[in-house]
C-alpha atoms as a PDB file:
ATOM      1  CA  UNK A   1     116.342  94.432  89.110  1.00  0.00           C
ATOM      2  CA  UNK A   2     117.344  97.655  87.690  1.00  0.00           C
ATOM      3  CA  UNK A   3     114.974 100.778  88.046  1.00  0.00           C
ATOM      4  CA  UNK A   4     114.830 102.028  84.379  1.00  0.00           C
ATOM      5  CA  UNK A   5     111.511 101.210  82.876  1.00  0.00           C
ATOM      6  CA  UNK A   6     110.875  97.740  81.808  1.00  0.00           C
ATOM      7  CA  UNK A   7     107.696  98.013  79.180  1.00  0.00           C
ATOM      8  CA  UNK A   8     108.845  98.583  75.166  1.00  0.00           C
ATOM      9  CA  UNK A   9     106.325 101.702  75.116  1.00  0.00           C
ATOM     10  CA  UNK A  10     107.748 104.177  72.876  1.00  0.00           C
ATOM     11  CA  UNK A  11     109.700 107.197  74.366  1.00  0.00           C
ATOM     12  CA  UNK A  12     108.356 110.746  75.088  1.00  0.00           C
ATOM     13  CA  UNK A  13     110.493 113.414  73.099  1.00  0.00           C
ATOM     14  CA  UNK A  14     111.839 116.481  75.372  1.00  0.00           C
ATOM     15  CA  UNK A  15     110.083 118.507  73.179  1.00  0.00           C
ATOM     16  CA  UNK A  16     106.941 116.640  74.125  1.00  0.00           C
ATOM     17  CA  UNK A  17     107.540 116.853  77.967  1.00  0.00           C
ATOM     18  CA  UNK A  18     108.406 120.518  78.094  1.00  0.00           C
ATOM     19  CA  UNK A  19     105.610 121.282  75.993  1.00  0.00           C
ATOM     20  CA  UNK A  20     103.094 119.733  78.376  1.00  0.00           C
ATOM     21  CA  UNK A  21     104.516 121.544  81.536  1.00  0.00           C
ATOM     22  CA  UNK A  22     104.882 124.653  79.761  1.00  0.00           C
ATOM     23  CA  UNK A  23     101.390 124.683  78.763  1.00  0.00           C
ATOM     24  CA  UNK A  24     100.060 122.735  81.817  1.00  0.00           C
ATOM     25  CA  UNK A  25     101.301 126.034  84.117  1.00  0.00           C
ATOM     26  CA  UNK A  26     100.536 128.190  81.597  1.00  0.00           C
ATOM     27  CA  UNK A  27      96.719 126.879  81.526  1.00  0.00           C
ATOM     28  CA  UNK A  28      96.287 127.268  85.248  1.00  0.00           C
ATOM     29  CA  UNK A  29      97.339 130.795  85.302  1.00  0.00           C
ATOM     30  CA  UNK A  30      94.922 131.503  82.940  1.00  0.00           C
ATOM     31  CA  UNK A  31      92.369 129.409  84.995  1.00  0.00           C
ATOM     32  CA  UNK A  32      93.261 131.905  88.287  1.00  0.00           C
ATOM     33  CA  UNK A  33      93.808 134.821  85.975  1.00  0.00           C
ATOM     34  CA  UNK A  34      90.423 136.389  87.129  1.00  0.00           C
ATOM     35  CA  UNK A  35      91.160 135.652  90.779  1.00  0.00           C
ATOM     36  CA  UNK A  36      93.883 137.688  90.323  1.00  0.00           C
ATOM     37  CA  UNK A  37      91.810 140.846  88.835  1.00  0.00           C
ATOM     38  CA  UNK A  38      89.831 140.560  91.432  1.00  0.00           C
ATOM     39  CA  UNK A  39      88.341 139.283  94.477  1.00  0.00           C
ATOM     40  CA  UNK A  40      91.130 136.281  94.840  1.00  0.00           C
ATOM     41  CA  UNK A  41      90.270 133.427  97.033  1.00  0.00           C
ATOM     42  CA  UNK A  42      87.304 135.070  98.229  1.00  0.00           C
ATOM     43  CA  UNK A  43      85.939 135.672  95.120  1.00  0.00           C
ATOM     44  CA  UNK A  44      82.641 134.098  94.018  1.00  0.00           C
ATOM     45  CA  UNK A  45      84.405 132.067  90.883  1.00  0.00           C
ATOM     46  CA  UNK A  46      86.783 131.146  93.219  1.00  0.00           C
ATOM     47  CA  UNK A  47      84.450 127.686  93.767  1.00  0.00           C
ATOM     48  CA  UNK A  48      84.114 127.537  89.789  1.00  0.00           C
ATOM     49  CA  UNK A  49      87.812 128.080  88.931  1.00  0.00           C
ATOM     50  CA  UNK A  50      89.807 126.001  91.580  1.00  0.00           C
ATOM     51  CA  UNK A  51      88.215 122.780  90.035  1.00  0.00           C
ATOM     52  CA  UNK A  52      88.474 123.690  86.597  1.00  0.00           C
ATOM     53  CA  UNK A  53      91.599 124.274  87.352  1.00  0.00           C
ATOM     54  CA  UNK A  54      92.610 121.000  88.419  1.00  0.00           C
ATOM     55  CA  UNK A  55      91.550 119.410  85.020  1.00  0.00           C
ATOM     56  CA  UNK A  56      94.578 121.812  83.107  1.00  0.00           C
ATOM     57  CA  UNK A  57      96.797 119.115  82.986  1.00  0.00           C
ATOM     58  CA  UNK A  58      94.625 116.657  81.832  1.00  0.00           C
ATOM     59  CA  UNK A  59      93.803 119.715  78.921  1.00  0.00           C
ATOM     60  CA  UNK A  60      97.642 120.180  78.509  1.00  0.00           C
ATOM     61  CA  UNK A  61      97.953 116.124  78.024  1.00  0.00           C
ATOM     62  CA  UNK A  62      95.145 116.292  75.499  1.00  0.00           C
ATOM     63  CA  UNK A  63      97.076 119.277  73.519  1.00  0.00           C
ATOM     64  CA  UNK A  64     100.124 117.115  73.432  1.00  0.00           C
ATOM     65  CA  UNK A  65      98.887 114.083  72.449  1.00  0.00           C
ATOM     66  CA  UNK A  66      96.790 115.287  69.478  1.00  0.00           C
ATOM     67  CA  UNK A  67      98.856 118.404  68.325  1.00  0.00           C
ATOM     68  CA  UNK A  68     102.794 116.389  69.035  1.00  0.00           C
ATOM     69  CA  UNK A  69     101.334 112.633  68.618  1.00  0.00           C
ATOM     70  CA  UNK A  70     104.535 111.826  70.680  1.00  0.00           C
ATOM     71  CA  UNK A  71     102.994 108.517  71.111  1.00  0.00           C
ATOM     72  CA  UNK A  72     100.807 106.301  68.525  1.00  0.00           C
ATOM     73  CA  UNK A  73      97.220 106.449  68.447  1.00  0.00           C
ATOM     74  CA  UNK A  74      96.826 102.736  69.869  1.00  0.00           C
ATOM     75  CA  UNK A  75      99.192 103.290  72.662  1.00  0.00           C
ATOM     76  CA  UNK A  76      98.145 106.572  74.194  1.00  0.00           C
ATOM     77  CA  UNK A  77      95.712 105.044  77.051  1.00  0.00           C
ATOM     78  CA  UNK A  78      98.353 102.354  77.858  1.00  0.00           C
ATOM     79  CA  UNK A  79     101.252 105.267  78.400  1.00  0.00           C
ATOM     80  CA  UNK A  80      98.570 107.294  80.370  1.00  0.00           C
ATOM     81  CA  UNK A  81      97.494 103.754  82.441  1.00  0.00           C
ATOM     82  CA  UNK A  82      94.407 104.190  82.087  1.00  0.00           C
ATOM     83  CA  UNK A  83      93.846 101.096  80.292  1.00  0.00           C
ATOM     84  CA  UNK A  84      93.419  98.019  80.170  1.00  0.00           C
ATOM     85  CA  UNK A  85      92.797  97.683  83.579  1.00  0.00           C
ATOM     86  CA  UNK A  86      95.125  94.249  84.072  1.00  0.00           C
ATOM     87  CA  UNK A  87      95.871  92.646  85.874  1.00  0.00           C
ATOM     88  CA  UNK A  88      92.455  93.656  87.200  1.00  0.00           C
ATOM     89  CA  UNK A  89      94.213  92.228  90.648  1.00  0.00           C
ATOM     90  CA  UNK A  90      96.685  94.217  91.223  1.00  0.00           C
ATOM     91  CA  UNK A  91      95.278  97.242  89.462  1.00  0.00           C
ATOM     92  CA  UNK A  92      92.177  97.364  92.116  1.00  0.00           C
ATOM     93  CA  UNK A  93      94.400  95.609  95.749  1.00  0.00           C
ATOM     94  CA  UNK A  94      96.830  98.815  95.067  1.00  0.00           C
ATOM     95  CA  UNK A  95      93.752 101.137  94.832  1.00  0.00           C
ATOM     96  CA  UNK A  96      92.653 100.278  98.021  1.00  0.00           C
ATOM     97  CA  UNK A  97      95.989 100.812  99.595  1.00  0.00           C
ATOM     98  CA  UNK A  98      96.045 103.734  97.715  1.00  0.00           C
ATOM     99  CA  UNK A  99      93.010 104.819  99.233  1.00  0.00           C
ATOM    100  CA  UNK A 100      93.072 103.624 102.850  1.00  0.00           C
ATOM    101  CA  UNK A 101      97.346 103.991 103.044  1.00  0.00           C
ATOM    102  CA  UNK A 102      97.165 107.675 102.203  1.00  0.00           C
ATOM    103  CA  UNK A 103      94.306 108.313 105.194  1.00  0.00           C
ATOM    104  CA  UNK A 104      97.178 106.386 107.049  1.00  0.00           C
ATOM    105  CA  UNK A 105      99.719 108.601 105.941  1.00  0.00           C
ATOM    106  CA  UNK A 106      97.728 111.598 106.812  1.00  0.00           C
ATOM    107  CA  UNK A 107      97.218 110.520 110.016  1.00  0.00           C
ATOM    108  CA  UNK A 108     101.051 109.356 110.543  1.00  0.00           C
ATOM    109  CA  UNK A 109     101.827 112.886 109.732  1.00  0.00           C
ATOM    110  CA  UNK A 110      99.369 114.545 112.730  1.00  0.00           C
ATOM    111  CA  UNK A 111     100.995 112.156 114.919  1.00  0.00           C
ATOM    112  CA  UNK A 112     104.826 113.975 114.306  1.00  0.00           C
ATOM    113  CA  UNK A 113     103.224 116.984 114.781  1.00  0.00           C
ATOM    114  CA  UNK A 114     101.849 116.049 118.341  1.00  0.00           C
ATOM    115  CA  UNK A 115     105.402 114.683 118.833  1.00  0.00           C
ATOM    116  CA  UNK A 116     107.040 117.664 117.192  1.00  0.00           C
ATOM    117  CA  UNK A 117     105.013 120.381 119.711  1.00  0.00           C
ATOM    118  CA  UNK A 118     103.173 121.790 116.218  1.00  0.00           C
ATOM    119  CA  UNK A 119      99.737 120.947 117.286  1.00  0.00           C
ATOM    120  CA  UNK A 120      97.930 120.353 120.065  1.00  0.00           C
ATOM    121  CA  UNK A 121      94.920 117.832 119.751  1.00  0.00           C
ATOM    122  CA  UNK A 122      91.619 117.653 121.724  1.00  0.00           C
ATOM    123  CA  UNK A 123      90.201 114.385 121.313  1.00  0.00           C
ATOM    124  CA  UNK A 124      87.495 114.907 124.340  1.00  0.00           C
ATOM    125  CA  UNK A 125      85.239 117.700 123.425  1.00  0.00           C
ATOM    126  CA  UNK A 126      86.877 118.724 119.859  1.00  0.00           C
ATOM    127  CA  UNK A 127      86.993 122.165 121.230  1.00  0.00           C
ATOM    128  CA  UNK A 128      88.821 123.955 118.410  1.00  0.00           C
ATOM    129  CA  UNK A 129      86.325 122.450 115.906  1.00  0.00           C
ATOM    130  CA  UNK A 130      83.510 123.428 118.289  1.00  0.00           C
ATOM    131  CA  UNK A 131      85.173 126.935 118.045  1.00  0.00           C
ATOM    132  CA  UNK A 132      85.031 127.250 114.258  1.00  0.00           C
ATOM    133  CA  UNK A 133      81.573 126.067 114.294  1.00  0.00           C
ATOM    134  CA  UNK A 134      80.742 128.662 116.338  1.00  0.00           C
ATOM    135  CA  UNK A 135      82.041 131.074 114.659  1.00  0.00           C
ATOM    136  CA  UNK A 136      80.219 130.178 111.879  1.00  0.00           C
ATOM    137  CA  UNK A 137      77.016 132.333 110.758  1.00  0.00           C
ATOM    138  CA  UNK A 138      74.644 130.270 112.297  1.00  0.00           C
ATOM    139  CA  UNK A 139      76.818 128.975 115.209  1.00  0.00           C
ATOM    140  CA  UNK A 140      76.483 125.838 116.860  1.00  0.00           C
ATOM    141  CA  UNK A 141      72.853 125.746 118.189  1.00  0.00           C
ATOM    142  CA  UNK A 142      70.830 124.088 115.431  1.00  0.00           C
ATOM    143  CA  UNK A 143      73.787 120.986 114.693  1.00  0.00           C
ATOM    144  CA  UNK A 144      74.120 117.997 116.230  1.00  0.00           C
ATOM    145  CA  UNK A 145      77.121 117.148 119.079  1.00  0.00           C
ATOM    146  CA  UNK A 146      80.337 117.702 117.764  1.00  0.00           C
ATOM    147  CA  UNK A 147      81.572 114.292 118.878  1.00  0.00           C
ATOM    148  CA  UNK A 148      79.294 113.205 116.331  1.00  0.00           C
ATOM    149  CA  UNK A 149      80.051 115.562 113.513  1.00  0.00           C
ATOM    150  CA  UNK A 150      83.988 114.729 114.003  1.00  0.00           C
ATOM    151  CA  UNK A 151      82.920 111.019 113.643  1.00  0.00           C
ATOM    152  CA  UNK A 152      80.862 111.229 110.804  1.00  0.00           C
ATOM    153  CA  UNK A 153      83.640 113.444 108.983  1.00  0.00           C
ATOM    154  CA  UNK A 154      85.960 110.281 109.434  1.00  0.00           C
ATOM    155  CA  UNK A 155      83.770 108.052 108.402  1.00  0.00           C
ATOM    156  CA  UNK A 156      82.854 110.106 105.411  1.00  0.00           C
ATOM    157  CA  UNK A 157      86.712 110.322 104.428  1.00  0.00           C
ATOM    158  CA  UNK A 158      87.528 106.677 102.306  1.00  0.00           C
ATOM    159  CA  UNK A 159      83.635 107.737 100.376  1.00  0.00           C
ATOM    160  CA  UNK A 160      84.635 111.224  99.660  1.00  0.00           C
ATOM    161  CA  UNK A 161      87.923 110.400  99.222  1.00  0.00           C
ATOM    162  CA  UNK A 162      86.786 107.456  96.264  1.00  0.00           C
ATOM    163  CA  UNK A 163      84.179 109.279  94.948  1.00  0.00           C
ATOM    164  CA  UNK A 164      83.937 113.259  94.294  1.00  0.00           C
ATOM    165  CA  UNK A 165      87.653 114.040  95.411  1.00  0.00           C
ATOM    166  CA  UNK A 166      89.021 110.863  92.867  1.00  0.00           C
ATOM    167  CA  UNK A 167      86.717 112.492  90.247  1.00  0.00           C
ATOM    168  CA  UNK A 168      88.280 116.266  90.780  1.00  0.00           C
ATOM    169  CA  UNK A 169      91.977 114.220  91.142  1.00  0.00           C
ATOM    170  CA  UNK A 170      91.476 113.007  88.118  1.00  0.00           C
ATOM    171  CA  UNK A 171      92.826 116.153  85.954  1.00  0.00           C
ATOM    172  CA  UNK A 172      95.222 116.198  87.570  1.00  0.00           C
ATOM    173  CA  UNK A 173      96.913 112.655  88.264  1.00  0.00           C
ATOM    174  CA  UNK A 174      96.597 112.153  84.020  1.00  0.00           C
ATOM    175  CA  UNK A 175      99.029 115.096  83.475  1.00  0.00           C
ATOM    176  CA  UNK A 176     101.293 113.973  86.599  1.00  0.00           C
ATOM    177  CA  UNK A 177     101.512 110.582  86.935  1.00  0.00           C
ATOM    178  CA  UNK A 178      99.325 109.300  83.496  1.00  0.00           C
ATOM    179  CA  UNK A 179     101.780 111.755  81.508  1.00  0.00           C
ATOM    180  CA  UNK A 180     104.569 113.273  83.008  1.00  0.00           C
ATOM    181  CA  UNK A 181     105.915 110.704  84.977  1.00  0.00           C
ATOM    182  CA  UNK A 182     105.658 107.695  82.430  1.00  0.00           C
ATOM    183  CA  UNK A 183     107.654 110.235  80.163  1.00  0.00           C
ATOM    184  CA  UNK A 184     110.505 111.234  82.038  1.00  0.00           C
ATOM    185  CA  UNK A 185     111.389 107.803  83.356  1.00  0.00           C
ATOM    186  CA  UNK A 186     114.224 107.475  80.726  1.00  0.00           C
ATOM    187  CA  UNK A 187     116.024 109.215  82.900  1.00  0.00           C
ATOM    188  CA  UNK A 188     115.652 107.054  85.842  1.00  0.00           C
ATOM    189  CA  UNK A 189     113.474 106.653  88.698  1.00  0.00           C
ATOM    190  CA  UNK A 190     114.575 109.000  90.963  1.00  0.00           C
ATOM    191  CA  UNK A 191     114.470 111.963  88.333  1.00  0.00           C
ATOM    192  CA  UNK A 192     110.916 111.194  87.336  1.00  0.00           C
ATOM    193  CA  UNK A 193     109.638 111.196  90.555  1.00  0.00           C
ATOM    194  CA  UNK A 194     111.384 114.446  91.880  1.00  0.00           C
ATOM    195  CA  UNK A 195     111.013 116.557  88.693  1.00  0.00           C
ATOM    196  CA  UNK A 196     107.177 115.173  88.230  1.00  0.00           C
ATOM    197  CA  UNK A 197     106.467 115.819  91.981  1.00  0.00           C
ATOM    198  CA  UNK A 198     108.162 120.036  91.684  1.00  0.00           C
ATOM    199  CA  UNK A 199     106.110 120.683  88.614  1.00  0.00           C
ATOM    200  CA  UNK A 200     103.282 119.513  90.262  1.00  0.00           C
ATOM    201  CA  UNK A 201     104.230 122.172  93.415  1.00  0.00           C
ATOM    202  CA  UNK A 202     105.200 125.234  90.883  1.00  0.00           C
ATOM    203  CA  UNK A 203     101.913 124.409  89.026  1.00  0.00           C
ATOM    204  CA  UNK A 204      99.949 125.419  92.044  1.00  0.00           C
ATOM    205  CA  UNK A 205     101.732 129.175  92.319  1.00  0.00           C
ATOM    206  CA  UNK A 206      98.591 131.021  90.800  1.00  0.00           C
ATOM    207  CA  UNK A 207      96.684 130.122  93.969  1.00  0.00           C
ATOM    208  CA  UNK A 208      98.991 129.350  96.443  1.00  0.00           C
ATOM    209  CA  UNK A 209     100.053 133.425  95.987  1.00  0.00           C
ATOM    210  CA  UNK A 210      96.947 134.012  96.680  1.00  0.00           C
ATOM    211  CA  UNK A 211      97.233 132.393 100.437  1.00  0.00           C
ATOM    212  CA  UNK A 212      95.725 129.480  99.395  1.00  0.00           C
ATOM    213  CA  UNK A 213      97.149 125.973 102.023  1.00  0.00           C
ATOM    214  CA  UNK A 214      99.688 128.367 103.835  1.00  0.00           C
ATOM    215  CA  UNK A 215      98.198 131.725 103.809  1.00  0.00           C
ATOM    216  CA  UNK A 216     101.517 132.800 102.558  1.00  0.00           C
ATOM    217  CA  UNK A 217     101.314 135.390  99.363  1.00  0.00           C
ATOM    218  CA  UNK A 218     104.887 135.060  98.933  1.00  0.00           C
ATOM    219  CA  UNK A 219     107.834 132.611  97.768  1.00  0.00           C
ATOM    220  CA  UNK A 220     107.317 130.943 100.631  1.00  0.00           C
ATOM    221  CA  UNK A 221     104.775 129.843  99.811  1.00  0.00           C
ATOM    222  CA  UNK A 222     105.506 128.317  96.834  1.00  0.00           C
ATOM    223  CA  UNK A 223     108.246 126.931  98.213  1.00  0.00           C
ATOM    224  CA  UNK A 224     106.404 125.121 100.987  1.00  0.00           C
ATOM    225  CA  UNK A 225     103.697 123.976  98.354  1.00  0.00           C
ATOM    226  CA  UNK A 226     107.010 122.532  95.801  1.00  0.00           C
ATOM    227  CA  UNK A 227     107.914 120.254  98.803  1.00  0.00           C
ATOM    228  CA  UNK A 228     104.752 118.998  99.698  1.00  0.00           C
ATOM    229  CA  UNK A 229     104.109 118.190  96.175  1.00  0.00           C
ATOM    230  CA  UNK A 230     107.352 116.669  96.117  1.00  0.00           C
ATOM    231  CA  UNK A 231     107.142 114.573  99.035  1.00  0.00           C
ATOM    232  CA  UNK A 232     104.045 113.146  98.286  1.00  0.00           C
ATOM    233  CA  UNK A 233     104.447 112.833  94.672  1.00  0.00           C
ATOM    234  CA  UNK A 234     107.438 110.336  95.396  1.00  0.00           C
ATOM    235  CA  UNK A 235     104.549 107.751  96.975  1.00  0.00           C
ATOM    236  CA  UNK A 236     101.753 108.619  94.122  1.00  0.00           C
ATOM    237  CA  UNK A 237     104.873 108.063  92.221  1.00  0.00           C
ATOM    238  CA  UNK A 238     105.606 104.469  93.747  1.00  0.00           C
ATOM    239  CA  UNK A 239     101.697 103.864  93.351  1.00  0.00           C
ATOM    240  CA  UNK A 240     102.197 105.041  89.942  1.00  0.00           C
ATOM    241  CA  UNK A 241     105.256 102.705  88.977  1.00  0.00           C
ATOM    242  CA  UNK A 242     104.418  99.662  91.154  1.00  0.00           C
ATOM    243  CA  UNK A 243     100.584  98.940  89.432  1.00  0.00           C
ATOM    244  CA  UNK A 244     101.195  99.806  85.912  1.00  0.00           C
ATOM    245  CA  UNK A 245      98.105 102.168  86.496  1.00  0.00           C
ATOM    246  CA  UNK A 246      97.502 106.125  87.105  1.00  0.00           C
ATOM    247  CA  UNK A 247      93.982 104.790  88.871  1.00  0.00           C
ATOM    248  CA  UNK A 248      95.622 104.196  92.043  1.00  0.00           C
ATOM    249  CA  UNK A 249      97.271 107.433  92.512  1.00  0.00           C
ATOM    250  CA  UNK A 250      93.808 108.948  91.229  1.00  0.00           C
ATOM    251  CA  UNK A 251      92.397 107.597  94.306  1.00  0.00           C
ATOM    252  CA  UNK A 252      95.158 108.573  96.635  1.00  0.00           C
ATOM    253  CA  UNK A 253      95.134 111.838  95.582  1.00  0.00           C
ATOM    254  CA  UNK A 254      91.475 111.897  96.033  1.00  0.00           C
ATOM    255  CA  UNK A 255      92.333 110.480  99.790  1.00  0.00           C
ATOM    256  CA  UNK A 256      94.850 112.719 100.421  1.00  0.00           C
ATOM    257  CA  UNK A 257      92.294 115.892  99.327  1.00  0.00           C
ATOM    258  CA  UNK A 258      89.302 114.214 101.545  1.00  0.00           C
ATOM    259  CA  UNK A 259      91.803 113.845 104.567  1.00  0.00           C
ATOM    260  CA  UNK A 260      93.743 117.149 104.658  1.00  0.00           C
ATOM    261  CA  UNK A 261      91.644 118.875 107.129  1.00  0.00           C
ATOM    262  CA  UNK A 262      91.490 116.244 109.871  1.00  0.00           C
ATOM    263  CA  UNK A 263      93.927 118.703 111.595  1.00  0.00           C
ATOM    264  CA  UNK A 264      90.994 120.798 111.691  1.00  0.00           C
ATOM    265  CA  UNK A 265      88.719 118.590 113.122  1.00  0.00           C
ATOM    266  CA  UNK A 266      91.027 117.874 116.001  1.00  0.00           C
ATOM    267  CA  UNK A 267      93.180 120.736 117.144  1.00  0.00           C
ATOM    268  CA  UNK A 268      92.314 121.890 121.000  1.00  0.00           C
ATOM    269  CA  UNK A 269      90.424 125.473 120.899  1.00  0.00           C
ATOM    270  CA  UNK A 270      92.541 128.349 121.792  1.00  0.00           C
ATOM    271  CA  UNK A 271      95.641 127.384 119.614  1.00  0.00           C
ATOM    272  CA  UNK A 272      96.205 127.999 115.575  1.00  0.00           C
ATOM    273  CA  UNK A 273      98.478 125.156 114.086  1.00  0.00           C
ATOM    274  CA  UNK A 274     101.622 126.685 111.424  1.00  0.00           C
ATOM    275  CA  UNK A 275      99.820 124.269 108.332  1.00  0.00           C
ATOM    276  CA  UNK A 276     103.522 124.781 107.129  1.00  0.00           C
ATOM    277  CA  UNK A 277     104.577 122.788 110.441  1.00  0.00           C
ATOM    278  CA  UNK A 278     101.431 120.890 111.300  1.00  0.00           C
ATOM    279  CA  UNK A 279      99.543 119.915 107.952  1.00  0.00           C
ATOM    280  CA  UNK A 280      99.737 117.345 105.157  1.00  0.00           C
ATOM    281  CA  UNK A 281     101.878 119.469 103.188  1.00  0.00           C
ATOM    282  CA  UNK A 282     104.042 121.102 106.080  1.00  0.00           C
ATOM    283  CA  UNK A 283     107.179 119.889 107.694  1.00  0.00           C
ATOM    284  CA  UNK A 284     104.871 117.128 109.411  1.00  0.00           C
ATOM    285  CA  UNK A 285     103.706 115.673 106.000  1.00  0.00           C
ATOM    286  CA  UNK A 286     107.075 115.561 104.882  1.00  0.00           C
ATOM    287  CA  UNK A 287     108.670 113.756 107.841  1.00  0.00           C
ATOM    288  CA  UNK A 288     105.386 111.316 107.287  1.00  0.00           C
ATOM    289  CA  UNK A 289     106.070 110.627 103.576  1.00  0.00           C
ATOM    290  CA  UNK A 290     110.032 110.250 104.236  1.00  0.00           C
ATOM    291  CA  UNK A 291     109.156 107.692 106.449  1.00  0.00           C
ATOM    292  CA  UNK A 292     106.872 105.651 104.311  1.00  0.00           C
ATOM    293  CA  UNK A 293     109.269 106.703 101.638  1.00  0.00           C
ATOM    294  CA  UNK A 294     112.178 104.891 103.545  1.00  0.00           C
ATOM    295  CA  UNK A 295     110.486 101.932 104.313  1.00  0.00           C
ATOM    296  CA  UNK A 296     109.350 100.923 100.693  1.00  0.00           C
ATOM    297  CA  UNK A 297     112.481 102.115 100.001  1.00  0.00           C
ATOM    298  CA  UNK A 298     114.580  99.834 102.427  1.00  0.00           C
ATOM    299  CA  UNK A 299     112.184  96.527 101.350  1.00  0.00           C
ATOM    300  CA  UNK A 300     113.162  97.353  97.507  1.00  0.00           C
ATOM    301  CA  UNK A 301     109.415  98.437  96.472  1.00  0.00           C
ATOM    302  CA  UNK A 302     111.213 101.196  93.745  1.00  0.00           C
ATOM    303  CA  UNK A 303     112.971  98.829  91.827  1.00  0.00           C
ATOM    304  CA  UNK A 304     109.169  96.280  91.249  1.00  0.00           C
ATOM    305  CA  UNK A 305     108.274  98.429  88.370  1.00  0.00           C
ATOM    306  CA  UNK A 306     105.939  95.996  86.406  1.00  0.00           C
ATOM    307  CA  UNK A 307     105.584  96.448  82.887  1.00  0.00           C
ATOM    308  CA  UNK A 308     102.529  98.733  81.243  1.00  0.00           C
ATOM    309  CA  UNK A 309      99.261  96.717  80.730  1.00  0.00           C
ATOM    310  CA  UNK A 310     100.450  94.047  77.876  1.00  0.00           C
ATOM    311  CA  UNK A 311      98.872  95.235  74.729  1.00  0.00           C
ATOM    312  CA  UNK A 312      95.899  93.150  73.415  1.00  0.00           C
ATOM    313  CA  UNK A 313      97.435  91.151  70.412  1.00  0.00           C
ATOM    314  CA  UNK A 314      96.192  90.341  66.955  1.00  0.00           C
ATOM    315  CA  UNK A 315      95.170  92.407  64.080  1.00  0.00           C
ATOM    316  CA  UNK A 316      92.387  94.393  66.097  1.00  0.00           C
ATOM    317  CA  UNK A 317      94.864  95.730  68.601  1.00  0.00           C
ATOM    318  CA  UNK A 318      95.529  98.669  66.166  1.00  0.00           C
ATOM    319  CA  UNK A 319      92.124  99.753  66.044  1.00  0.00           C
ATOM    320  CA  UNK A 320      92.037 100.433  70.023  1.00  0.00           C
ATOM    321  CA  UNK A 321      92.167 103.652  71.006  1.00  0.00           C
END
């Protein structure tokens, strides 16, 4: 089975697809813009403007769509995949491994960092989470045993992770994999998911100069950011491609938000993980998602790219949205 795309959607123009990253980045430096006048990360907008800022490609989609019309009006939710939702099957069983394979993933990548030497855990007392809570302004006196905060945190992940993290995903998995992705796949798998997954990366430059994920106000930064976003954008990718659907990678990308700190919760007191060796989006959480990567890979999960959701038929199908 070859990997182009195998639906009869109509193409995205190039003038289309650079005008939604060029005003996708554009939009979230205006979004940071007052970090950057002031205050930065520890500014008091700073809990206003990072999630508004997450919704600017979904804005930059909406610009396109309306101002290019690089698609027909009937056909716009079906190259986005956000509906119909069939087959309702598949659609929903690759949700769930969306959801619970990405916690998986996550996890996969804290285990090469124990391997690696990046991290140390301590999954006894959770002393470096006992540290930070101590730390905190009211310390540690009035919560409950850490054991049981570290447990509830877990358990809290897949519900976080499905549920306020999807909903803040959401701006962005429409512009990256609803848009961008479905667009650029006339030049071939591979291209879509490694030029969808560095815009993604760049896009996150107003804050990640900031020291936002590595601490890192410099290229570096950026750089390390640009290969986490590709790494993992490869698997939202493959969620992407394999169910027809951006809902799937909506809820991975909520996972992977809702899981990010469990380095946090387990590190041994006394020692400060590199997040660009031991975190998600580090050296570790690339080695995790090449593996995963290689695997679907190897079992020929890139080249099962179903078709977008079949169009209703009949005369009322060009009255949908």
């Amino acid at each position: 089975m070859t990997d182009q795309p195998t639906d009869r959607m109509p193409e995205v123009g190039r003038t289309a697809i650079v005008a939604f990253i060029v005003l996708a980045l554009g939009l979230a430096w205006a979004v940071a813009l007052p970090l950057w006048l002031g205050g930065g990360l520890a500014s008091p907008l700073a809990g206003l403007l990072l999630p508004l800022m997450m919704y600017t490609p979904a804005a930059a989609v909406l610009g396109v769509l309306l101002v290019l019309r690089p698609v027909p009006r009937g056909r716009r939710l079906r190259l986005l995949g956000m509906w119909p939702l069939r087959p309702a099957r598949r659609v929903v069983g690759m949700s769930i491994i969306a959801l619970f394979g990405t916690i998986g993933v996550v996890a996969l990548s804290l285990a090469v960092a124990v391997v690696c030497g990046w991290i140390t855990l301590d999954l006894v007392t959770f002393s470096g989470f006992a540290e930070v809570l101590q730390s905190g302004p009211a310390g540690a006196a009035a919560l409950p045993p850490v054991g049981l905060l570290v447990i509830a945190q877990l358990l809290a992940m897949p519900v976080a992770a499905a549920t306020v993290n999807a909903v803040a995903a959401f701006g962005e998995e429409i512009g990256w994999r609803g848009f961008l992705l479905p667009a650029l796949r006339r030049y071939g798998t591979w291209p879509a998911l490694l030029i969808s997954g560095a815009v993604w990366g760049i896009w996150h430059a107003p804050i990640i100069l900031l020291g936002y994920n590595f601490a890192r106000t410099d290229i570096t930064g950026v750089l390390l950011m640009t290969t986490g976003c590709l790494a993992w954008g490869v698997l939202l990718g493959w969620l992407r491609l394999r169910s027809g659907s951006v809902w799937p990678p909506v809820f991975a990308h909520g996972a992977l938000n809702a899981a990010a700190g469990l380095p946090t919760l387990l590190f041994a007191a006394g020692t400060r993980p590199d997040p660009a060796l031991a975190s998600v989006l580090g050296a570790s959480g690339w080695i995790a998602c090449a593996l995963v990567a290689v695997v679907l890979l190897v079992t020929g999960q890139f080249r099962r790219q179903p078709a977008l959701a079949t169009p209703p038929s009949g005369p009322a199908a060009a009255s949908r949205p």
